[in-house]
Protein backbone atom coordinates (compact mmCIF):
# COMPACT_ATOMS: atom_id res chain seq x y z
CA UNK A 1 -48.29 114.98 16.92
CA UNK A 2 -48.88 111.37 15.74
CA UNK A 3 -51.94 109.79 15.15
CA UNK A 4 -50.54 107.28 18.86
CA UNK A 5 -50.58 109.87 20.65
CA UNK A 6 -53.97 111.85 19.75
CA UNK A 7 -55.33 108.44 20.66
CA UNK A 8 -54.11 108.93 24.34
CA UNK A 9 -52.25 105.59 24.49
CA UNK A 10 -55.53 103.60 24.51
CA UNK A 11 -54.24 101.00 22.48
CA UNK A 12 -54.09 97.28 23.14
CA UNK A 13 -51.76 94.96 22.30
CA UNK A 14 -52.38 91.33 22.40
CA UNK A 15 -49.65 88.79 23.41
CA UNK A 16 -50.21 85.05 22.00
CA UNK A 17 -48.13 82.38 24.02
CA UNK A 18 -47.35 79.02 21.98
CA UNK A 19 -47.80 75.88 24.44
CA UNK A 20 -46.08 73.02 23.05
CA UNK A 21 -47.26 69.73 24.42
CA UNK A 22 -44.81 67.35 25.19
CA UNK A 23 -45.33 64.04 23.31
CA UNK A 24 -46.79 61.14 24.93
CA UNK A 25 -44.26 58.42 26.14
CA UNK A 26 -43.91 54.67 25.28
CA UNK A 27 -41.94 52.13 27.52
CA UNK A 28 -40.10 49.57 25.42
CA UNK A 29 -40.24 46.66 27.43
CA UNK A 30 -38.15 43.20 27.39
CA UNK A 31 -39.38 40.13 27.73
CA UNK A 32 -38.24 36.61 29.44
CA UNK A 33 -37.71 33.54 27.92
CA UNK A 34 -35.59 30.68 28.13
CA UNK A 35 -33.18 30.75 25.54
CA UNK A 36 -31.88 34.25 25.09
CA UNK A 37 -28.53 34.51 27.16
CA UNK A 38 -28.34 37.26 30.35
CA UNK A 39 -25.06 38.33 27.88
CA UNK A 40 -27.00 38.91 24.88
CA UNK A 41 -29.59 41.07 26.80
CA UNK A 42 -27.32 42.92 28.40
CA UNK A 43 -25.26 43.74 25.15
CA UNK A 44 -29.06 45.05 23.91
CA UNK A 45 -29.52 47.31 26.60
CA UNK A 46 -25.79 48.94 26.17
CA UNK A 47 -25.99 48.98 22.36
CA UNK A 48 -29.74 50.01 21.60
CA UNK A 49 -30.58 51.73 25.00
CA UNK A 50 -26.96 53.33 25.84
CA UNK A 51 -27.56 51.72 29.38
CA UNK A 52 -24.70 51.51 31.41
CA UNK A 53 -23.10 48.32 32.13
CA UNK A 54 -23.86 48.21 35.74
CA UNK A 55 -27.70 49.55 34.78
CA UNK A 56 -28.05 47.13 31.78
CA UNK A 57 -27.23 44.23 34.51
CA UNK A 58 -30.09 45.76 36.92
CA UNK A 59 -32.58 45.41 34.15
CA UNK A 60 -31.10 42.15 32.96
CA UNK A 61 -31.98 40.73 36.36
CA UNK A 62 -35.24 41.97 36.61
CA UNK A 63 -36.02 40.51 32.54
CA UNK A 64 -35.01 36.84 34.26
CA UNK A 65 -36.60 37.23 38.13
CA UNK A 66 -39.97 38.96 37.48
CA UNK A 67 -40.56 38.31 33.17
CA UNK A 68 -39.82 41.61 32.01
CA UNK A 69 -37.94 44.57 32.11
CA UNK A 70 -38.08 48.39 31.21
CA UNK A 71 -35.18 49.29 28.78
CA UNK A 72 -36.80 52.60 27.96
CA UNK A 73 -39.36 55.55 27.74
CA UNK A 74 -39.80 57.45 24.68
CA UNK A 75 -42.03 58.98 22.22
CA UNK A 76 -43.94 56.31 20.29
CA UNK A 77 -41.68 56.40 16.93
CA UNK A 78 -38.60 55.96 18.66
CA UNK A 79 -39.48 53.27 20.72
CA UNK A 80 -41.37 51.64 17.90
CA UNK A 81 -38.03 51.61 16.08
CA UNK A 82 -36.16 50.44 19.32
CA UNK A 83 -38.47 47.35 19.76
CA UNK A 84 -37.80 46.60 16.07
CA UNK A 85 -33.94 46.74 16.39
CA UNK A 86 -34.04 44.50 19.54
CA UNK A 87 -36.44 41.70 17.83
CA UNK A 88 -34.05 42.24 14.60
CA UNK A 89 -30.54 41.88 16.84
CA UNK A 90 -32.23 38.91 19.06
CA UNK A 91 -33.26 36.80 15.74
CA UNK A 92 -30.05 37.70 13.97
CA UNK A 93 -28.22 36.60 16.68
CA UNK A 94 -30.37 33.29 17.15
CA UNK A 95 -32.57 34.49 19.97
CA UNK A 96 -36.09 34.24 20.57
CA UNK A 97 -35.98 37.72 22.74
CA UNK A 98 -39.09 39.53 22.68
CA UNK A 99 -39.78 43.99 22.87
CA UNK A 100 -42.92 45.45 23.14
CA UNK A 101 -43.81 49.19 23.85
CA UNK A 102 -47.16 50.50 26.04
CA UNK A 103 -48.23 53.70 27.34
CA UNK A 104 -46.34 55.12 29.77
């Protein structure tokens, strides 16, 4: 007999379980003004945010009706990097467009 079984199957074995926590999400968010053209952001939102063209005109419209619009939620270094690509693109291109990114 083994030394298991002159133990009478007494013994415990302990499961661990890894939780991985999701990271916290950013939105990127554009911003009005009154120079960058409805084309340019809508060629931002299909370049840098892979929106759609029929999506990249919703949040187009809402940028120029109510001041801003949500291109975005990610975890912080990606949309950190996204709002630096769009304020790179907009003053390469000429335009004053603005991105910022808040807690989701």
């Amino acid at each position: 007999m083994s030394e298991d079984q002159h133990r009478g199957g007494t013994e415990t074995v302990e499961r661990t379980e890894r939780k991985t926590q999701e990271p916290d999400l950013y939105r990127v968010v554009l911003l009005n003004d009154d120079y960058t053209t409805m084309d340019f952001v809508i060629h931002v939102l299909e370049e840098v945010f892979h929106k759609s063209p029929a999506e990249a005109y919703r949040i187009m419209m809402l940028v120029h009706t109510q001041d801003r619009g949500i291109a975005g939620h990610y975890p912080y270094e990606v949309a950190e990097t996204k709002v630096t690509t769009v304020v790179d693109s907009a003053r390469a291109a000429g335009f004053p467009l603005q991105a910022t990114m808040e807690k989701a």
